[in-house]
C-alpha atoms as a PDB file:
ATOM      1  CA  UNK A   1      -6.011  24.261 -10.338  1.00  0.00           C
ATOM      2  CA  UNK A   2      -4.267  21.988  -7.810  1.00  0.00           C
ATOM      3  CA  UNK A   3      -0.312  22.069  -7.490  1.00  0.00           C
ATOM      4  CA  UNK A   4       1.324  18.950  -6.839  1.00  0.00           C
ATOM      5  CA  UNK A   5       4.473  18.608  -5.878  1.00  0.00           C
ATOM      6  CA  UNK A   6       6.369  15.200  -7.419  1.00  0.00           C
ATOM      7  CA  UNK A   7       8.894  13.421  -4.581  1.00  0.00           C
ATOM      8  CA  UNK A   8      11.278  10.573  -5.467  1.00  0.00           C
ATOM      9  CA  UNK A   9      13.468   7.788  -2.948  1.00  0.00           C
ATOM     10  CA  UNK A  10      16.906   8.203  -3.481  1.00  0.00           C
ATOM     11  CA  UNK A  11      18.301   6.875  -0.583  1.00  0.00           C
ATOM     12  CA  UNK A  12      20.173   4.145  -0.375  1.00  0.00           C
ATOM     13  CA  UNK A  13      21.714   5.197  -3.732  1.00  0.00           C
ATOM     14  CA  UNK A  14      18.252   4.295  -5.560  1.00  0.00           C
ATOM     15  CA  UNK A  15      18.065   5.983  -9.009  1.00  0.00           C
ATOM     16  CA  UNK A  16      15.332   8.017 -10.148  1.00  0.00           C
ATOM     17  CA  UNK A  17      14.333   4.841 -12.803  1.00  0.00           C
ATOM     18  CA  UNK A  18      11.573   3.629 -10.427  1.00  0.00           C
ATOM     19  CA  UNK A  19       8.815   5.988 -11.540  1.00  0.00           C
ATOM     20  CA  UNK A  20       6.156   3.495  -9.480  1.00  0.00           C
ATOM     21  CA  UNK A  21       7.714   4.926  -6.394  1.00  0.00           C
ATOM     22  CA  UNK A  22       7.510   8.208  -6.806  1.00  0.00           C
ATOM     23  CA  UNK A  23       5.040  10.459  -4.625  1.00  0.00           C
ATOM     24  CA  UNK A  24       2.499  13.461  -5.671  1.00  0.00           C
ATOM     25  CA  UNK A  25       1.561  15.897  -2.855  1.00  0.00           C
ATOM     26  CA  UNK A  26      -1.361  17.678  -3.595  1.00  0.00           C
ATOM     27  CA  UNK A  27      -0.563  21.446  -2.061  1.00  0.00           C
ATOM     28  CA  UNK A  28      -3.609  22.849  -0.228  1.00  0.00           C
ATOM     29  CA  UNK A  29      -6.225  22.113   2.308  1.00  0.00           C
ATOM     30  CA  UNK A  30      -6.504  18.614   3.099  1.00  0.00           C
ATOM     31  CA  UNK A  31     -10.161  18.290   4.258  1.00  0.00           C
ATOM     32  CA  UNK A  32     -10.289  14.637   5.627  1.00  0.00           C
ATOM     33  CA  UNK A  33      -6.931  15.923   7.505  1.00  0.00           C
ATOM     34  CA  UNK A  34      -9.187  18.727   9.485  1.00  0.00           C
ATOM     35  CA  UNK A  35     -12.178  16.319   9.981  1.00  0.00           C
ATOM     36  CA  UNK A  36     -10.519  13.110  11.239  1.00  0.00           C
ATOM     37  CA  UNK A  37      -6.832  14.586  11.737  1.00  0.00           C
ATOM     38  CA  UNK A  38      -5.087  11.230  13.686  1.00  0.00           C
ATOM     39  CA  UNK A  39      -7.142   8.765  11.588  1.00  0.00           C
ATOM     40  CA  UNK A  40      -5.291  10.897   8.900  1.00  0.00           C
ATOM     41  CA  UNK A  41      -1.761  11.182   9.605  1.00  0.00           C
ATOM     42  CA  UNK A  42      -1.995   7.500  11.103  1.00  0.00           C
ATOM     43  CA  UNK A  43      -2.960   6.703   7.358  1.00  0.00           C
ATOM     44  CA  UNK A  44      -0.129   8.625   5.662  1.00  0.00           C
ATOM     45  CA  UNK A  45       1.784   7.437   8.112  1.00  0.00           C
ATOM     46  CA  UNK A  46       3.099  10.502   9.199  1.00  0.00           C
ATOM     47  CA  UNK A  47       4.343   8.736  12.819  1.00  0.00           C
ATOM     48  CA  UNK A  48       6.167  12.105  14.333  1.00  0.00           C
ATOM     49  CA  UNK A  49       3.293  14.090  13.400  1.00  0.00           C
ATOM     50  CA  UNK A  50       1.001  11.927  15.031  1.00  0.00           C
ATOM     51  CA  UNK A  51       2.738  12.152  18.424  1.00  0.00           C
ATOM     52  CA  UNK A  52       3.482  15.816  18.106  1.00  0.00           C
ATOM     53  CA  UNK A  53      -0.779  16.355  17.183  1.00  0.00           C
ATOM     54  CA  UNK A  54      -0.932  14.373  20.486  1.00  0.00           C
ATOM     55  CA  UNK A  55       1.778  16.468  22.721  1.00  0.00           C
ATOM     56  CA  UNK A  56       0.364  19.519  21.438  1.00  0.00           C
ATOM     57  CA  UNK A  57      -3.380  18.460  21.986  1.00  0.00           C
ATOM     58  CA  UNK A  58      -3.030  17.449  25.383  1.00  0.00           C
ATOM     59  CA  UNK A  59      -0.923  20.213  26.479  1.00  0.00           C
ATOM     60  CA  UNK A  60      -2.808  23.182  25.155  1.00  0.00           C
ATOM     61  CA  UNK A  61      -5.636  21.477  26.849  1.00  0.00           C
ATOM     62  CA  UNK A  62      -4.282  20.605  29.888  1.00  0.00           C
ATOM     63  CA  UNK A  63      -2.941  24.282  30.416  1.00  0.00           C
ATOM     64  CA  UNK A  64      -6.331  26.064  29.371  1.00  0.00           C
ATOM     65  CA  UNK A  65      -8.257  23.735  31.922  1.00  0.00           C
ATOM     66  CA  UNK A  66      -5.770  24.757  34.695  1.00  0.00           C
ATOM     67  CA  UNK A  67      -6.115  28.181  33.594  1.00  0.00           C
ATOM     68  CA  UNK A  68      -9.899  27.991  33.894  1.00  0.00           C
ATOM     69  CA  UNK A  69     -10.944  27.924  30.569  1.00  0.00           C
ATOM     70  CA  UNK A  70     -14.845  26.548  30.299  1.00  0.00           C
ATOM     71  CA  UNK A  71     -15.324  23.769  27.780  1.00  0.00           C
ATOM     72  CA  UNK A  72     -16.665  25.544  25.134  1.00  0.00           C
ATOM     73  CA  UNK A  73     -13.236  27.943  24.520  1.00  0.00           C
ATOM     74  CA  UNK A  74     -11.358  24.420  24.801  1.00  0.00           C
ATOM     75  CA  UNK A  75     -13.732  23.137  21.918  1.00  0.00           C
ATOM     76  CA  UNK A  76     -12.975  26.236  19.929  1.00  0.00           C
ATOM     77  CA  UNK A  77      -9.293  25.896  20.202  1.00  0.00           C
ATOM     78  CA  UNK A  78      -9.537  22.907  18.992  1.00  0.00           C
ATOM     79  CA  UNK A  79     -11.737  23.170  15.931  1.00  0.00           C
ATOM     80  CA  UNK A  80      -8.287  26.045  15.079  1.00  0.00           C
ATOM     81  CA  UNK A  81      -5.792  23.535  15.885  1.00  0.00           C
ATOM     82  CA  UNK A  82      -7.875  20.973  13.172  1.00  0.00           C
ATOM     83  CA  UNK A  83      -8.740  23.990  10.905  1.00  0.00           C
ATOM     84  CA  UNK A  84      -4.627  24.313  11.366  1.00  0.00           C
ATOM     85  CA  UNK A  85      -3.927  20.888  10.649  1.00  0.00           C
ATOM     86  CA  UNK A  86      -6.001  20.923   7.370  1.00  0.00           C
ATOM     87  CA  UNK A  87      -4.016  23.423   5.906  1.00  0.00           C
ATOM     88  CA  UNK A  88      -0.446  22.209   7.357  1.00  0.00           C
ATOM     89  CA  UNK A  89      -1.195  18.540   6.220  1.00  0.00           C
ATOM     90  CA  UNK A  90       0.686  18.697   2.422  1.00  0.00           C
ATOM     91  CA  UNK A  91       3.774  20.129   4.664  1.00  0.00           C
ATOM     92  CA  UNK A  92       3.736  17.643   6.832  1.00  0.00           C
ATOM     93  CA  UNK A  93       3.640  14.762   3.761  1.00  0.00           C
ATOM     94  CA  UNK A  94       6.541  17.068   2.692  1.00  0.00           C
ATOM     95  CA  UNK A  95       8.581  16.936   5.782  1.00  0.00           C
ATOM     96  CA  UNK A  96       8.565  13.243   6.383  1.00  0.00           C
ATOM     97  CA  UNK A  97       9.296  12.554   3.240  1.00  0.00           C
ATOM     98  CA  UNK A  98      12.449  14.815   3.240  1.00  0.00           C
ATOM     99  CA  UNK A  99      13.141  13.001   6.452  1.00  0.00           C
ATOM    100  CA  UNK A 100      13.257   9.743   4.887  1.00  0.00           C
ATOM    101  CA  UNK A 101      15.447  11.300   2.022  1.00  0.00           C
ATOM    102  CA  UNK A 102      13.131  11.740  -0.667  1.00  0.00           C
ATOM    103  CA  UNK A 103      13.717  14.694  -2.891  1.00  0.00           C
ATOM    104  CA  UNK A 104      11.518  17.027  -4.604  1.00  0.00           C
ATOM    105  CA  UNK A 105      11.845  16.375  -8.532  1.00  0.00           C
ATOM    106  CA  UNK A 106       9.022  18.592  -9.748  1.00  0.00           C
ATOM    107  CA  UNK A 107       6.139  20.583  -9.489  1.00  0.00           C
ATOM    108  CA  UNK A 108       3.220  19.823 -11.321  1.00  0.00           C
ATOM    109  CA  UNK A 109      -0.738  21.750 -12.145  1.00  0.00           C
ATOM    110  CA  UNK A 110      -3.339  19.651 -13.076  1.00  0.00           C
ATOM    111  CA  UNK A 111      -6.898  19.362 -12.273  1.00  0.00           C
ATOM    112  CA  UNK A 112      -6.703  16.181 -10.275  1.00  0.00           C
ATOM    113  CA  UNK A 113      -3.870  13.753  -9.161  1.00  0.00           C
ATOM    114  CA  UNK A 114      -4.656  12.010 -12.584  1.00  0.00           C
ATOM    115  CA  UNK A 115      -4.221  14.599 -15.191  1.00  0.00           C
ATOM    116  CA  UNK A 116      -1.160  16.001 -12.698  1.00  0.00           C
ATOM    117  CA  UNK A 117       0.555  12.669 -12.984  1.00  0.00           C
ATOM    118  CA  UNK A 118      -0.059  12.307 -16.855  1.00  0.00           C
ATOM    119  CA  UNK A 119       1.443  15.902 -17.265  1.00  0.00           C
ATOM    120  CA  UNK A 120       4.569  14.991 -15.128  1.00  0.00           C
ATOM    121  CA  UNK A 121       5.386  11.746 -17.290  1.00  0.00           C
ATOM    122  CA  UNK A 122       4.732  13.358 -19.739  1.00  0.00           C
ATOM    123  CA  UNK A 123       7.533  15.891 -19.344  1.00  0.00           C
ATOM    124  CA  UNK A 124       9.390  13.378 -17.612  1.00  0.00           C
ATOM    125  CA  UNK A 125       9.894  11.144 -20.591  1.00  0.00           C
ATOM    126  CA  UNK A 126      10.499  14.000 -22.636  1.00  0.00           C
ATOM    127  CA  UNK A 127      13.288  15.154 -20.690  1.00  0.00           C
ATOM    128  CA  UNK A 128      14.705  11.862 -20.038  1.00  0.00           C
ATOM    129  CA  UNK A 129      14.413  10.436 -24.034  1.00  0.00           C
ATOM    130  CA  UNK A 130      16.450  13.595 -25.282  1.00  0.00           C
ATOM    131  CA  UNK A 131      13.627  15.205 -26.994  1.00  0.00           C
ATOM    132  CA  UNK A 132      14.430  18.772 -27.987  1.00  0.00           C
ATOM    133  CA  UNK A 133      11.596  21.150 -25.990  1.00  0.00           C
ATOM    134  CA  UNK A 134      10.344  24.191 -27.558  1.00  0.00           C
ATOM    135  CA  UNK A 135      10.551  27.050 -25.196  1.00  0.00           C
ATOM    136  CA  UNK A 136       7.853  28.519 -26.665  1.00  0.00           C
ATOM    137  CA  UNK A 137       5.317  25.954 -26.962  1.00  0.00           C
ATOM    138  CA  UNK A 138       2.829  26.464 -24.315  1.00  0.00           C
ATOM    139  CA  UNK A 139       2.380  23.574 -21.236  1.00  0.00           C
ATOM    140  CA  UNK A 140       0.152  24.536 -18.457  1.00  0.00           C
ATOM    141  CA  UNK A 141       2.420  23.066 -16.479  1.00  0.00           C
ATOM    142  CA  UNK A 142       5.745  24.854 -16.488  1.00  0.00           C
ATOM    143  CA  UNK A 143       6.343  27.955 -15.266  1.00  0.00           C
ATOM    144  CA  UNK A 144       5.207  31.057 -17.403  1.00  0.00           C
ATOM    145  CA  UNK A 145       7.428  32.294 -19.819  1.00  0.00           C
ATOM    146  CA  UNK A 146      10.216  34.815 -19.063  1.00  0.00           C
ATOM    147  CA  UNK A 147      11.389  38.237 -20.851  1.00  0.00           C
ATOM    148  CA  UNK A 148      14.127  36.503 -23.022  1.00  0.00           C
ATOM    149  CA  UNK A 149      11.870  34.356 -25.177  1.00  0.00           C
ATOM    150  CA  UNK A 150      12.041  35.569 -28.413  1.00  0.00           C
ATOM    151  CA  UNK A 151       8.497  36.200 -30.207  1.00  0.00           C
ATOM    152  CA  UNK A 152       6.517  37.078 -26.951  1.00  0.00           C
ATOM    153  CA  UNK A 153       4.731  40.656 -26.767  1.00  0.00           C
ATOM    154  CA  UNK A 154       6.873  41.503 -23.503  1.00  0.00           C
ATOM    155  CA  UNK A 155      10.288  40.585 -24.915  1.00  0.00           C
ATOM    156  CA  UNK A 156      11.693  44.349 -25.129  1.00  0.00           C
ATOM    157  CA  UNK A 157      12.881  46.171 -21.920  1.00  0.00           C
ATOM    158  CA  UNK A 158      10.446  48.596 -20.271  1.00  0.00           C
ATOM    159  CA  UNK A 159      11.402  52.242 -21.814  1.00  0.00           C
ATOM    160  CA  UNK A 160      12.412  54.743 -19.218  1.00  0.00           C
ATOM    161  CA  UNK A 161      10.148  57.865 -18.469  1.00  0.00           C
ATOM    162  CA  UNK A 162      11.678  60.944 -20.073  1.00  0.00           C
ATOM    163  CA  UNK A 163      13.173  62.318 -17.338  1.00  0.00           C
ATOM    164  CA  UNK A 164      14.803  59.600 -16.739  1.00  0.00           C
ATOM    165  CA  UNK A 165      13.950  58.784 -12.929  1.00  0.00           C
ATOM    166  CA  UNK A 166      10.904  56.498 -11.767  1.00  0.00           C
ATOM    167  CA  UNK A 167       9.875  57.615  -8.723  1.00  0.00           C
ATOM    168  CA  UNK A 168      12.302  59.382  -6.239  1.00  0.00           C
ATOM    169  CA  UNK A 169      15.263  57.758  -7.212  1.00  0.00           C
ATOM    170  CA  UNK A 170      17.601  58.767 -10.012  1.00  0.00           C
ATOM    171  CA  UNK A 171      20.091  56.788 -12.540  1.00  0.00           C
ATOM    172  CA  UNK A 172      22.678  55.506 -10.992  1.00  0.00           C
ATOM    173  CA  UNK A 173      26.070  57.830 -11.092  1.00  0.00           C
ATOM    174  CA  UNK A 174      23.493  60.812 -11.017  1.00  0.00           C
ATOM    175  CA  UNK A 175      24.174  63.890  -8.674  1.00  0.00           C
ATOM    176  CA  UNK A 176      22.318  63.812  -5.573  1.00  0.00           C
END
């Protein structure tokens, strides 16, 4: 499932109230992003990306022509540098948006930016009405659930082996 990553505005001193504004970064390879890579960060409006994709184009180029590189190793570096773009695009989103002061509120699962968003409100107005959550309800959208919840099958310490040393290294105090 795809993991989304929720990012708000709150520069300026704007409140996290205006839920229209708020941003979901879908984590993973951004396909249009390797294909068409300055159509797509001219799009998103990713300006500083844009230039650097253009600085670091043209000089890679530039220095593999002067070093005598045929065409065809040029090509191949870069289909890599758009294979590399693909997968950098969601952290690119991510650093402009930090740059313009956004902050990262959540992280969300869902199947598609749909069901992601409906599981974020969800939670969101949960959180934000006073609603009491159940730690042990299941949502496949938090994190799983940790060794202190009460009730789950992995709640009790692991025991020790009966010498009382895992491995090489013995309890703590122990003679050497």
């Amino acid at each position: 499932m795809p993991v989304y990553t929720v990012h708000a505005p709150v520069a300026n001193g704007a409140d996290l109230a205006a839920t229209d504004k708020f941003v979901f970064v879908r984590d993973g390879f951004h396909f249009w992003a390797a294909v068409a890579g300055v159509i797509w960060l001219a799009w998103h409006r990713l300006w500083l990306a844009l230039i650097g994709w253009f600085v670091l184009t043209f000089v890679i180029d530039y220095a593999l022509a002067k070093l005598g590189v045929g065409r065809s190793a040029i090509f191949f570096v870069d289909l890599v540098l758009m294979v590399l773009l693909g997968l950098e695009a969601a952290t690119l989103q991510r650093w402009t948006l930090s740059r313009r002061r956004w902050r990262q509120i959540d992280i969300v699962v869902g199947d598609d930016a749909e069901a992601a968003e409906r599981r974020f409100f969800a939670r969101w107005t949960a959180r934000h009405r006073g609603a009491v959550h159940d730690q042990r309800s299941v949502d496949r959208g938090a994190p799983p659930p940790t060794r202190d919840v009460p009730g789950q099958s992995f709640s009790k310490p692991p025991s020790m082996p009966q010498g009382g040393i895992i491995g090489l290294f013995p309890e703590p105090g122990g003679t050497r």
